[in-house]
C-alpha atoms as a PDB file:
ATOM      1  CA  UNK A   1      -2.986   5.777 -21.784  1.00  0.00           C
ATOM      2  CA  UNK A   2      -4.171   8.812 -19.917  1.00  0.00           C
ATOM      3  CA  UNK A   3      -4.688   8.070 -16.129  1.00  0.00           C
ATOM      4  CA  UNK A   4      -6.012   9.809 -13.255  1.00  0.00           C
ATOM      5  CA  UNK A   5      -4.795   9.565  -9.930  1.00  0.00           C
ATOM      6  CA  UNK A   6      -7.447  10.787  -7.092  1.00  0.00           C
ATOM      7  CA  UNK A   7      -5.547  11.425  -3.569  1.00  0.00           C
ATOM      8  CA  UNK A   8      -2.307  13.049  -4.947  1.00  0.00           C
ATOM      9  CA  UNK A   9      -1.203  14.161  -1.893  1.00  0.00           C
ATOM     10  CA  UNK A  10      -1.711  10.675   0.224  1.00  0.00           C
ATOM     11  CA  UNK A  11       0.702   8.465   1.059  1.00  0.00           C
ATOM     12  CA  UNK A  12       0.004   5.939  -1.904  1.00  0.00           C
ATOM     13  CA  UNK A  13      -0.115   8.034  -4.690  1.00  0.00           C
ATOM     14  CA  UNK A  14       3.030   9.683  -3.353  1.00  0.00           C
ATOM     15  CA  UNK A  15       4.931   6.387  -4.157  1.00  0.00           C
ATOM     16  CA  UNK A  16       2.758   5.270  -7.116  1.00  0.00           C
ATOM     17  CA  UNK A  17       2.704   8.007  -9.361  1.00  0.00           C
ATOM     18  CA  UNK A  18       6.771   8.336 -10.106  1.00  0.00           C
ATOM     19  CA  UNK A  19       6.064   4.517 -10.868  1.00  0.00           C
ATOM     20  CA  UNK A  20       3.444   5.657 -13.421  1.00  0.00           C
ATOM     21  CA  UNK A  21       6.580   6.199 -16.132  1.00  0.00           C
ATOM     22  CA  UNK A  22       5.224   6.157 -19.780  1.00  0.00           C
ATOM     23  CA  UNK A  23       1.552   6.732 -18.520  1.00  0.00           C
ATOM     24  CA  UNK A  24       0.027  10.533 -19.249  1.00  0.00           C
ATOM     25  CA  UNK A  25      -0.829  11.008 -15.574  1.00  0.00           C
ATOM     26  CA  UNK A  26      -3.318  13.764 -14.089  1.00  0.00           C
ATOM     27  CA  UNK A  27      -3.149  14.507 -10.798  1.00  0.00           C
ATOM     28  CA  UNK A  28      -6.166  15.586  -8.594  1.00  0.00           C
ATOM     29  CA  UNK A  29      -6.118  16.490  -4.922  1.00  0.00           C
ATOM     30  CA  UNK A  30      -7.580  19.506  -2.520  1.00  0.00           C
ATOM     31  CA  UNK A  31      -4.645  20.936  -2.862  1.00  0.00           C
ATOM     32  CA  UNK A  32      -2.799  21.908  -6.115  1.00  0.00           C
ATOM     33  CA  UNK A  33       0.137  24.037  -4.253  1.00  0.00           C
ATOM     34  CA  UNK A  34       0.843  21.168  -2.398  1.00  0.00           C
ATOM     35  CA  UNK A  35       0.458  18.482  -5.269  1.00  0.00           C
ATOM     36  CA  UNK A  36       2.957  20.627  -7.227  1.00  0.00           C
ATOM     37  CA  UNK A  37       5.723  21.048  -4.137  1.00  0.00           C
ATOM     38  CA  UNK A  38       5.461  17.376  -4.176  1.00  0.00           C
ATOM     39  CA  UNK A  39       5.965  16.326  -7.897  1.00  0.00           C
ATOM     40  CA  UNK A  40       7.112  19.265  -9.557  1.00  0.00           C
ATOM     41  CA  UNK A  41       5.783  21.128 -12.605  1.00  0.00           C
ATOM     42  CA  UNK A  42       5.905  17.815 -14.850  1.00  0.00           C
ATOM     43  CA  UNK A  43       2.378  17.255 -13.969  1.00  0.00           C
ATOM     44  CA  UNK A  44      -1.265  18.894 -14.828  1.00  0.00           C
ATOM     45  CA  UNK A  45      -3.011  19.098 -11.598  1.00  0.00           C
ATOM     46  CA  UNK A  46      -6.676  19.146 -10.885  1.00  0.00           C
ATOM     47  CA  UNK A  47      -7.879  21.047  -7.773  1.00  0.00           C
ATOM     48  CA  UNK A  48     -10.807  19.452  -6.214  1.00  0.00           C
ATOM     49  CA  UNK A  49     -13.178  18.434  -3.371  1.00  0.00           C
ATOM     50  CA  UNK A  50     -14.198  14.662  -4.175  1.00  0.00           C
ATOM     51  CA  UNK A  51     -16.722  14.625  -1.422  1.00  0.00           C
ATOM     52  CA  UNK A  52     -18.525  18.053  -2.639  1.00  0.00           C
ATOM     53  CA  UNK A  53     -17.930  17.970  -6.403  1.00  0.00           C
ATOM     54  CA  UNK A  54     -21.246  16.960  -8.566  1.00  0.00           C
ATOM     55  CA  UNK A  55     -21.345  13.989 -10.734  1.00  0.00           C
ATOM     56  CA  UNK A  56     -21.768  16.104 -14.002  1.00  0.00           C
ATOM     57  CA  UNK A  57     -18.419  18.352 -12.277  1.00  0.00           C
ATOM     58  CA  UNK A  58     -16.594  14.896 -12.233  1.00  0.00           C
ATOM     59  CA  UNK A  59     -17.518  14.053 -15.638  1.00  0.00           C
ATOM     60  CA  UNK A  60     -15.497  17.560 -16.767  1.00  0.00           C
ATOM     61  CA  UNK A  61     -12.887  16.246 -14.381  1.00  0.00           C
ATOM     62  CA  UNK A  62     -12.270  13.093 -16.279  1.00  0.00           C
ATOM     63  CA  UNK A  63     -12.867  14.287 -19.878  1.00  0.00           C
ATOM     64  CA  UNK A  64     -10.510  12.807 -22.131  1.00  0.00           C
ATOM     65  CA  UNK A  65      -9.313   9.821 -19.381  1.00  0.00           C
ATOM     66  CA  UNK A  66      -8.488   6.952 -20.095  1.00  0.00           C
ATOM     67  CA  UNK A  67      -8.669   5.376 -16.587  1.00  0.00           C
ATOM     68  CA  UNK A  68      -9.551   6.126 -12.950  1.00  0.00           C
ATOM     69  CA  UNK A  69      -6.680   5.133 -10.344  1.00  0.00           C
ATOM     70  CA  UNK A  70      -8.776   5.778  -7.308  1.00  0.00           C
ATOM     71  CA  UNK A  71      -6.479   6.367  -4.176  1.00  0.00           C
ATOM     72  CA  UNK A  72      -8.408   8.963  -2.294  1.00  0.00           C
ATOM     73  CA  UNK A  73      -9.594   7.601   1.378  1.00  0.00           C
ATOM     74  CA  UNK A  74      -9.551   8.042   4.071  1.00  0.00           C
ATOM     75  CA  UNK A  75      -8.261   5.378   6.784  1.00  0.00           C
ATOM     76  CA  UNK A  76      -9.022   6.594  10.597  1.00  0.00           C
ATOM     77  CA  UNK A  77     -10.719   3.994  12.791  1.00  0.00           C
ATOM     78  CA  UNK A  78     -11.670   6.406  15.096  1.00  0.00           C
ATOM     79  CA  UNK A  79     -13.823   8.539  12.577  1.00  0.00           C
ATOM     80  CA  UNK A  80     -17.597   8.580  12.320  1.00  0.00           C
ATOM     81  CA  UNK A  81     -19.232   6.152  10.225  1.00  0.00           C
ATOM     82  CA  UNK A  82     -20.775   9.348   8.424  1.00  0.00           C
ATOM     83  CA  UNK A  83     -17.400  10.945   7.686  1.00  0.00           C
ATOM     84  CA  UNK A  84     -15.744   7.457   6.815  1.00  0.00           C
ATOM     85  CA  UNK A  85     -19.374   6.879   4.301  1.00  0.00           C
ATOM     86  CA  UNK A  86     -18.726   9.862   2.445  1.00  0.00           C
ATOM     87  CA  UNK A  87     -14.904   9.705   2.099  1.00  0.00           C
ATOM     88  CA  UNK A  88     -14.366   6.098   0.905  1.00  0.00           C
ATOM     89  CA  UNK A  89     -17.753   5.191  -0.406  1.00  0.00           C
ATOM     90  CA  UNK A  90     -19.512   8.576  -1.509  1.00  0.00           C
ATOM     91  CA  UNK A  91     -16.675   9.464  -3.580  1.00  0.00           C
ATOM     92  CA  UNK A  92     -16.075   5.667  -5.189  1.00  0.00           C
ATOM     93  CA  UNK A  93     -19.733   5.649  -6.218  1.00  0.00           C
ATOM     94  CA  UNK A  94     -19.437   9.495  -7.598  1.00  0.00           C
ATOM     95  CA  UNK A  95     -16.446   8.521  -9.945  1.00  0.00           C
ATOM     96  CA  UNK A  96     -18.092   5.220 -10.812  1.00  0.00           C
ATOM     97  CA  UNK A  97     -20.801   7.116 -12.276  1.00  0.00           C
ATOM     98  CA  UNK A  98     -18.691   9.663 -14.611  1.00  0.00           C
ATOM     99  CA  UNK A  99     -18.223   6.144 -17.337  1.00  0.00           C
ATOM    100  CA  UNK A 100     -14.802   5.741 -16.905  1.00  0.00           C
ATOM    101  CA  UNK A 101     -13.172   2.831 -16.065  1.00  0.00           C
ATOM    102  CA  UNK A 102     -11.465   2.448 -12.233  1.00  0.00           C
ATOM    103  CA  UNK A 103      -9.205   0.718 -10.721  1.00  0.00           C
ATOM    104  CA  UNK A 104     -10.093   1.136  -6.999  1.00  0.00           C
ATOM    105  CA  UNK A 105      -8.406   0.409  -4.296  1.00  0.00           C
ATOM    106  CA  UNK A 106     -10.095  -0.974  -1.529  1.00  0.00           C
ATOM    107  CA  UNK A 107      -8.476  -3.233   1.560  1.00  0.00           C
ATOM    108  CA  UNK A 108      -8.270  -6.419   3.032  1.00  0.00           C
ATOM    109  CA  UNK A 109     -10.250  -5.508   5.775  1.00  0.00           C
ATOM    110  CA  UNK A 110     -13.611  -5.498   3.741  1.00  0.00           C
ATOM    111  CA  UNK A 111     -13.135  -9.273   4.873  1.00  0.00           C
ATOM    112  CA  UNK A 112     -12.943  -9.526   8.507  1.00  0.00           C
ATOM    113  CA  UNK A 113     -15.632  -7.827  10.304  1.00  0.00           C
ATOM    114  CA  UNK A 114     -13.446  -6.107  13.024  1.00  0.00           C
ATOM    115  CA  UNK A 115     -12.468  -3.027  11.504  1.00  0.00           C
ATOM    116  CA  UNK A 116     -15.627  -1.458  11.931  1.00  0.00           C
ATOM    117  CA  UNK A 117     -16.708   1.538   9.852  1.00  0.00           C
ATOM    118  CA  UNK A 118     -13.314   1.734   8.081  1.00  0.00           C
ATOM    119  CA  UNK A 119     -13.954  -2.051   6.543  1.00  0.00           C
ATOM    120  CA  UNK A 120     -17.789  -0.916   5.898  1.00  0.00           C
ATOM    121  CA  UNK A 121     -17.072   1.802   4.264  1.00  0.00           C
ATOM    122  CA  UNK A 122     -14.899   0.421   1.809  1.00  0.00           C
ATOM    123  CA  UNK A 123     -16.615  -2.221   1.258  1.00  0.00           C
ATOM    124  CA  UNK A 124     -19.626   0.077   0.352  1.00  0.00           C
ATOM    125  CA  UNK A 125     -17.353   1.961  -2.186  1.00  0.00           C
ATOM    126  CA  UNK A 126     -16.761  -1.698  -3.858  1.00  0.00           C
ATOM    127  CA  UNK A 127     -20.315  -2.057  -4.243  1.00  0.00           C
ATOM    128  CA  UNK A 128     -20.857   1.361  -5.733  1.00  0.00           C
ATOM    129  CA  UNK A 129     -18.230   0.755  -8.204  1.00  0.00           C
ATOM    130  CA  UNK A 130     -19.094  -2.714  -9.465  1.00  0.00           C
ATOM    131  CA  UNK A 131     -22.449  -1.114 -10.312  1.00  0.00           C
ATOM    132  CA  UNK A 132     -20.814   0.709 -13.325  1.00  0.00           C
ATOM    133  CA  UNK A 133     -19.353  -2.998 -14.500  1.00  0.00           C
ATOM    134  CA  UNK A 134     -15.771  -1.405 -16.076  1.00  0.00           C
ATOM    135  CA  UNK A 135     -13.679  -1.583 -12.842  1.00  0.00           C
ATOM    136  CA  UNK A 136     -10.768  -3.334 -11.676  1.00  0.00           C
ATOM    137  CA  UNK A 137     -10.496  -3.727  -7.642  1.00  0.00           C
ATOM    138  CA  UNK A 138      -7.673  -4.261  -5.584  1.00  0.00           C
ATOM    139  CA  UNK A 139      -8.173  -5.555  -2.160  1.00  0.00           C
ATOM    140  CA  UNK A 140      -4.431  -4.230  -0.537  1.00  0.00           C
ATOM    141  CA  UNK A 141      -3.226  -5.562   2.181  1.00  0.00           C
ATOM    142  CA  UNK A 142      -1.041  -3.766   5.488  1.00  0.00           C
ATOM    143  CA  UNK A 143       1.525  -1.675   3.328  1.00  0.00           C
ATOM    144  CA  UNK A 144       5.078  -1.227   4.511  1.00  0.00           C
ATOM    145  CA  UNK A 145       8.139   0.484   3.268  1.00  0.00           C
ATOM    146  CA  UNK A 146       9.059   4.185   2.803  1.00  0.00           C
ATOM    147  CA  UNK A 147       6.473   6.566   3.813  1.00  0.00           C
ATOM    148  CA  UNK A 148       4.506   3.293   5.354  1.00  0.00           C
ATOM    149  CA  UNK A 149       5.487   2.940   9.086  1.00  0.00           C
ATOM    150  CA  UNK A 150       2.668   3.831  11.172  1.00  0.00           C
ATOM    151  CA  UNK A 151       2.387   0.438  13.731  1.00  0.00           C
ATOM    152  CA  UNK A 152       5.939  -0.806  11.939  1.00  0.00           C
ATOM    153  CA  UNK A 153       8.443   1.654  13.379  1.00  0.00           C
ATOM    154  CA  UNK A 154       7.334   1.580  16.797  1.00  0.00           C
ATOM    155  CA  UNK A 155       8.128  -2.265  16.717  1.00  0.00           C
ATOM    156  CA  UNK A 156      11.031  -2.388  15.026  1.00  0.00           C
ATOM    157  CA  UNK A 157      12.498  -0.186  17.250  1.00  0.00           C
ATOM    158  CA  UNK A 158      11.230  -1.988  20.561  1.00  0.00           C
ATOM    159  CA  UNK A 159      12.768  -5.129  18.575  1.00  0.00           C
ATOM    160  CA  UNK A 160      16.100  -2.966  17.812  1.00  0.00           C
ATOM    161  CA  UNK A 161      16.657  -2.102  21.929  1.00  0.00           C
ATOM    162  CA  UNK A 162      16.311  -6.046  22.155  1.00  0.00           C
ATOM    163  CA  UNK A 163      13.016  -6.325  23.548  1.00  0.00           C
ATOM    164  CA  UNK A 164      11.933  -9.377  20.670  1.00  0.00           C
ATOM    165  CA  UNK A 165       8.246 -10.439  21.528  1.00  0.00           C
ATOM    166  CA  UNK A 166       5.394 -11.797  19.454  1.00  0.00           C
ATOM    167  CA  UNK A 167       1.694 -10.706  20.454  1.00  0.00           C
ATOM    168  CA  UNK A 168       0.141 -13.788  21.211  1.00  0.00           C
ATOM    169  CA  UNK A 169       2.083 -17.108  20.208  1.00  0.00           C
ATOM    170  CA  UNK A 170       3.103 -15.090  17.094  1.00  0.00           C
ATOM    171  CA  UNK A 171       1.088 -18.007  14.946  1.00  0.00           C
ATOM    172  CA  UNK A 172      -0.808 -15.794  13.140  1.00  0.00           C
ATOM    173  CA  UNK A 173      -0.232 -14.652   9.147  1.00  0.00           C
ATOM    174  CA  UNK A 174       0.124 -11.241   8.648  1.00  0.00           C
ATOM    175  CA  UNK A 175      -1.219  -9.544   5.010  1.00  0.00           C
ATOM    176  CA  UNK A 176       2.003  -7.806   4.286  1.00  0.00           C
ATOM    177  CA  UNK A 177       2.973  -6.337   0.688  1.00  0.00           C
ATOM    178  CA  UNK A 178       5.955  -4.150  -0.121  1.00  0.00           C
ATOM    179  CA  UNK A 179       4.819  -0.416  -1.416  1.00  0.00           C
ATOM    180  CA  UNK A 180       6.862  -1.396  -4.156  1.00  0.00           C
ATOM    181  CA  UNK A 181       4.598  -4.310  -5.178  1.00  0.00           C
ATOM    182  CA  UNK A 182       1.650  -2.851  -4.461  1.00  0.00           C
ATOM    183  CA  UNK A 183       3.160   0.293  -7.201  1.00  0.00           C
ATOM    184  CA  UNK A 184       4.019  -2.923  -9.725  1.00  0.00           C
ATOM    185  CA  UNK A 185       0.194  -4.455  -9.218  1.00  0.00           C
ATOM    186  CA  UNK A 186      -1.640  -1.224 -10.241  1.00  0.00           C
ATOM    187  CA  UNK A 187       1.173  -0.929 -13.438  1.00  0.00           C
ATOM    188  CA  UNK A 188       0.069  -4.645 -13.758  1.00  0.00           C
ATOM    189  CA  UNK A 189      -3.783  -3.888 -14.316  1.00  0.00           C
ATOM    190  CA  UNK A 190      -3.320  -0.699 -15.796  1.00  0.00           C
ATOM    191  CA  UNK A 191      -1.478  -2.556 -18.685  1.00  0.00           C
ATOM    192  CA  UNK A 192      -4.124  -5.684 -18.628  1.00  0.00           C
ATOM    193  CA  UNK A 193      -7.068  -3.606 -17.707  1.00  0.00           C
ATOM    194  CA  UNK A 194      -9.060  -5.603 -20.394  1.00  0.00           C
ATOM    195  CA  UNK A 195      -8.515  -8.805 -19.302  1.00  0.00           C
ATOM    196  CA  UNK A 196      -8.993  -8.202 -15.573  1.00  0.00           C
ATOM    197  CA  UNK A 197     -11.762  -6.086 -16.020  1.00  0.00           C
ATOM    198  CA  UNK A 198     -14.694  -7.026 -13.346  1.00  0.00           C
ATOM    199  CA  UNK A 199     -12.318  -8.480 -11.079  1.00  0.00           C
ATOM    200  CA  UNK A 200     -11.152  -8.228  -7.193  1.00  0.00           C
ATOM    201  CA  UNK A 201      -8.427  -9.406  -6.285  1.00  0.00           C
ATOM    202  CA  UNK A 202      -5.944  -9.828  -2.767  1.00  0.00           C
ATOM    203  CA  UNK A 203      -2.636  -7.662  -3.027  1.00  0.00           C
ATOM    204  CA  UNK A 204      -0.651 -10.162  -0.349  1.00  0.00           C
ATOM    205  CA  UNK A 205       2.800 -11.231  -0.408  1.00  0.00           C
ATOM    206  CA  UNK A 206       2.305 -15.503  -0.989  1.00  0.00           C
ATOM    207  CA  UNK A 207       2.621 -16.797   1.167  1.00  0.00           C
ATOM    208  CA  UNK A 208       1.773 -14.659   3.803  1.00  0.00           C
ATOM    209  CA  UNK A 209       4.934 -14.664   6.499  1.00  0.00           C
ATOM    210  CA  UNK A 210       3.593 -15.391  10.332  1.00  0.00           C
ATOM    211  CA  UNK A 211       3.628 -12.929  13.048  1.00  0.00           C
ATOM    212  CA  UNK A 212       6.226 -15.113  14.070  1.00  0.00           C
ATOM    213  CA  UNK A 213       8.732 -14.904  11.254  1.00  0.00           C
ATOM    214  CA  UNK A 214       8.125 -11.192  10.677  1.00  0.00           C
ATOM    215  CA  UNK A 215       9.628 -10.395  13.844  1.00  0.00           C
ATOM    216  CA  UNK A 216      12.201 -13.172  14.154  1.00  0.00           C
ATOM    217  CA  UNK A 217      13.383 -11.683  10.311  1.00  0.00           C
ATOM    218  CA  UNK A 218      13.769  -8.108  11.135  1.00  0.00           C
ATOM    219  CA  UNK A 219      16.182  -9.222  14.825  1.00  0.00           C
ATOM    220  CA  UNK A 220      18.146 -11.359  12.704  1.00  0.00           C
ATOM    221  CA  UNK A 221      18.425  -8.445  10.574  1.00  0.00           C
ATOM    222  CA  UNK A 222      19.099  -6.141  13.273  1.00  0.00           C
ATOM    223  CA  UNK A 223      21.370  -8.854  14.807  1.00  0.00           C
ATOM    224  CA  UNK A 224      19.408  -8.875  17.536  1.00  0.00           C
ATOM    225  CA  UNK A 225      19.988 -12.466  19.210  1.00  0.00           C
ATOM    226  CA  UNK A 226      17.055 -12.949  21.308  1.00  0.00           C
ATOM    227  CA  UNK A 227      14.168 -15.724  20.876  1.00  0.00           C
ATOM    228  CA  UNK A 228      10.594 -13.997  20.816  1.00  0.00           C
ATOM    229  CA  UNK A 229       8.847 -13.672  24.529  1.00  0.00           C
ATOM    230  CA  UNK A 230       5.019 -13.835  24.209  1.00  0.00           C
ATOM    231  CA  UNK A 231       3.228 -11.187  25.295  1.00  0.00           C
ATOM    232  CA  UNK A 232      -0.626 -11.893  25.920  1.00  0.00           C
ATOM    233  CA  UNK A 233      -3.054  -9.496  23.761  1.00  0.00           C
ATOM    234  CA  UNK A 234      -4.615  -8.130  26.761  1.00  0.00           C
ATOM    235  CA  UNK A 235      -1.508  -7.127  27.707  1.00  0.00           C
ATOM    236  CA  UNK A 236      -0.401  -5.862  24.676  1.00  0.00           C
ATOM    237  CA  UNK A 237      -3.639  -3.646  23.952  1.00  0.00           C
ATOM    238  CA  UNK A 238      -2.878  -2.180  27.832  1.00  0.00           C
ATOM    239  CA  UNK A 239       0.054  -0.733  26.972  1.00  0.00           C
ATOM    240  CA  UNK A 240      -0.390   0.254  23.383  1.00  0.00           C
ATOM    241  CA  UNK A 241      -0.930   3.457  24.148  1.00  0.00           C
ATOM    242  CA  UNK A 242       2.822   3.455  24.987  1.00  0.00           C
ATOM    243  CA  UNK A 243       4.458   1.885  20.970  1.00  0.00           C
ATOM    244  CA  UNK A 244       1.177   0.439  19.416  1.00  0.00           C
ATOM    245  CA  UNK A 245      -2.056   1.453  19.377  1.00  0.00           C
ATOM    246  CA  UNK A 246      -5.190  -1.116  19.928  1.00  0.00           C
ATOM    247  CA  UNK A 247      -6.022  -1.172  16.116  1.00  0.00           C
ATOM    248  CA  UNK A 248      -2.431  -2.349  15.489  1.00  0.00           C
ATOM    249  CA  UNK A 249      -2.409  -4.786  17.707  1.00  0.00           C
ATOM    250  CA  UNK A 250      -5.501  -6.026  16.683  1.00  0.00           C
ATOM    251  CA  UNK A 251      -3.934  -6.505  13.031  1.00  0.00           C
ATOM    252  CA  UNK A 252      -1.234  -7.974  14.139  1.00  0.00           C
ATOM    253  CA  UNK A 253      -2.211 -10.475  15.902  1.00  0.00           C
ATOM    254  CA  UNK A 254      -5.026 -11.697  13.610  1.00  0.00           C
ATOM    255  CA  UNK A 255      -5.043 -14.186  11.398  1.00  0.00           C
ATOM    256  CA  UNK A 256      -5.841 -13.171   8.441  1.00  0.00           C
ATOM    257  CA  UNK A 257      -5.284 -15.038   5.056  1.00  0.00           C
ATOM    258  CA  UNK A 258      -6.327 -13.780   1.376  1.00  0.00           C
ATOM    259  CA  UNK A 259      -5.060 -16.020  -1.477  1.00  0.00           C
ATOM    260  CA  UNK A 260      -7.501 -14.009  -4.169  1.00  0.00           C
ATOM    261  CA  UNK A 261      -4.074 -12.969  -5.955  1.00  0.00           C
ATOM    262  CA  UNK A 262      -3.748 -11.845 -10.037  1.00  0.00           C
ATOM    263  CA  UNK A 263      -2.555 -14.671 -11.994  1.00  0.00           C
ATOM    264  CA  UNK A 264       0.622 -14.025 -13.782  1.00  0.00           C
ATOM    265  CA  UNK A 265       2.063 -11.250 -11.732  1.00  0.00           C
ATOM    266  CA  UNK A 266       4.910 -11.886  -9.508  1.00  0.00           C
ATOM    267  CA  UNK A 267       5.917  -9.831  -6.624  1.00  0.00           C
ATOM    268  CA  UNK A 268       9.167  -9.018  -6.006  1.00  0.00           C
ATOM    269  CA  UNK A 269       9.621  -7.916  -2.712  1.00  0.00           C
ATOM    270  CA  UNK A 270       9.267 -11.723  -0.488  1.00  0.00           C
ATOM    271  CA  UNK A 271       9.563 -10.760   3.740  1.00  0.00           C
ATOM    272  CA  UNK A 272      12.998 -10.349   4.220  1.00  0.00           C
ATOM    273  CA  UNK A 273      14.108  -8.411   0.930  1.00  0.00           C
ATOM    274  CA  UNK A 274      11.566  -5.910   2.120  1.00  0.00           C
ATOM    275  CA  UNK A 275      12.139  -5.745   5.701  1.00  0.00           C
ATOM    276  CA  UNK A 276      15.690  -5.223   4.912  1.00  0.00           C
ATOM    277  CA  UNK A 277      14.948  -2.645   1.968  1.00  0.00           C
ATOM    278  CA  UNK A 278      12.345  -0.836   4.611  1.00  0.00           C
ATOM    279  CA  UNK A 279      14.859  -1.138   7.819  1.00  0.00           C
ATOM    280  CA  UNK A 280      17.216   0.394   5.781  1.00  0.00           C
ATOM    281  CA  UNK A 281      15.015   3.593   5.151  1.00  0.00           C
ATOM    282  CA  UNK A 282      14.483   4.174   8.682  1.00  0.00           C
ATOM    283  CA  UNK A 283      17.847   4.241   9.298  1.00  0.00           C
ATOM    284  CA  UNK A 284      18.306   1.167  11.626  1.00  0.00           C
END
């Protein structure tokens, strides 16, 4: 199977592509110098603008592809709804139109409401590509691991200098899945593309850990031996300007469930296997 990856150069295709082992992968990004520093000369590389390429210069694109693995985005809260439109939804409904099959990958927070244009935007891109009826989308949830630790790092240290606190009663469940997992779900639905074809579907850890347990797993971990404090949100959201910014504290401290998982495929990485795998990788 022949597969393009959009977004080679971004975070999740860095991880997902040396996952992509006895796939013919094709790599696109803005920038093919960079794309080849990163993987090496095993790859062909496509050098393109996804936002300014036609339709008809995407269908050259994906001549002789088997699949789509759409990746590109871009995820900045703080961009304009404009920018954020043509980025995650412009582009989805472009490549929906070239024929080929996609797996997209969208987020959890299409769901929620809060996360403004981000969540809007890629829920627009969903809607673009169901409109070409051979997709596959998959909702991810907040990625950690390697390469993942924007609103992680900051905590785990905090947690690490022995300052253990949940924000809010620390109640809440928190979306996490392992960048490992979320590589194994796209090899998943590559491989069963037929079957899951037309669906969308949650990529969660089950069940989903609470606030609670994700931060009394990584002191236990860190041998920290300190009971959470509780920190109140408007608190926390006060000072996030000093270890977490507002939209991380937000997630955080939401509750936030998604049980829309693929039947038969099992995750491997449950909270404390990853935490450890990740705390590892930073070096704690």
């Amino acid at each position: 199977m022949k597969v393009l990856v959009t977004g080679a150069n971004g975070r999740l295709a860095r991880v997902l592509v040396p996952g992509l082992k006895g796939f013919k992968v094709v790599l696109s990004s803005r920038d093919a110098v960079e794309t080849r520093r990163v993987y090496g000369a095993g790859f062909k590389v496509e050098e393109v603008d996804l936002e300014r390429v036609s339709v008809e210069g995407l269908k050259k694109l994906v001549k002789g592809v088997d699949v789509i693995v759409h990746t590109a985005g871009l995820v900045d809260f703080n961009a304009s709804r404009e920018r954020l439109m043509s980025v995650n939804a412009g582009v989805a409904g472009k490549l929906a139109e070239t024929g080929k099959p996609i797996v997209f990958i969208s987020s959890v927070s299409v769901y929620d409401g809060k996360s403004g244009f981000y969540g809007e935007s890629k829920k627009k891109g969903e809607e673009l590509v169901r409109r070409s009826g051979d997709y596959v989308i998959l909702r991810v949830g907040m990625i950690y691991g390697d390469g993942f630790t924007q609103g992680f790092k900051s905590v785990i240290g905090l947690i690490s200098k022995g300052l253990v606190f949940t924000l809010g009663d620390g109640g809440n469940h928190v979306p996490l899945v392992y960048y490992k997992d979320v590589v194994k779900t796209v090899r998943f639905v590559l491989k069963n593309f037929k079957r899951l074809k037309g669906g969308c579907f949650d990529v969660v850890f089950q069940p989903e850990p609470t606030q609670r347990e994700c931060v009394e797993t990584v002191a236990d971990l860190l041998n920290v031996k300190r009971k959470p404090l509780k920190v109140s949100l408007s608190l926390a959201r006060f000072a996030g300007g000093l270890a977490l910014k507002g939209d991380y504290v937000r997630m955080l401290s939401e509750d936030r469930v998604y049980a829309n998982t693929i039947k038969g495929l099992k995750l491997d990485y449950p909270l404390r296997k990853g935490l450890k795998e990740f705390l590892t990788s930073l070096k704690f």
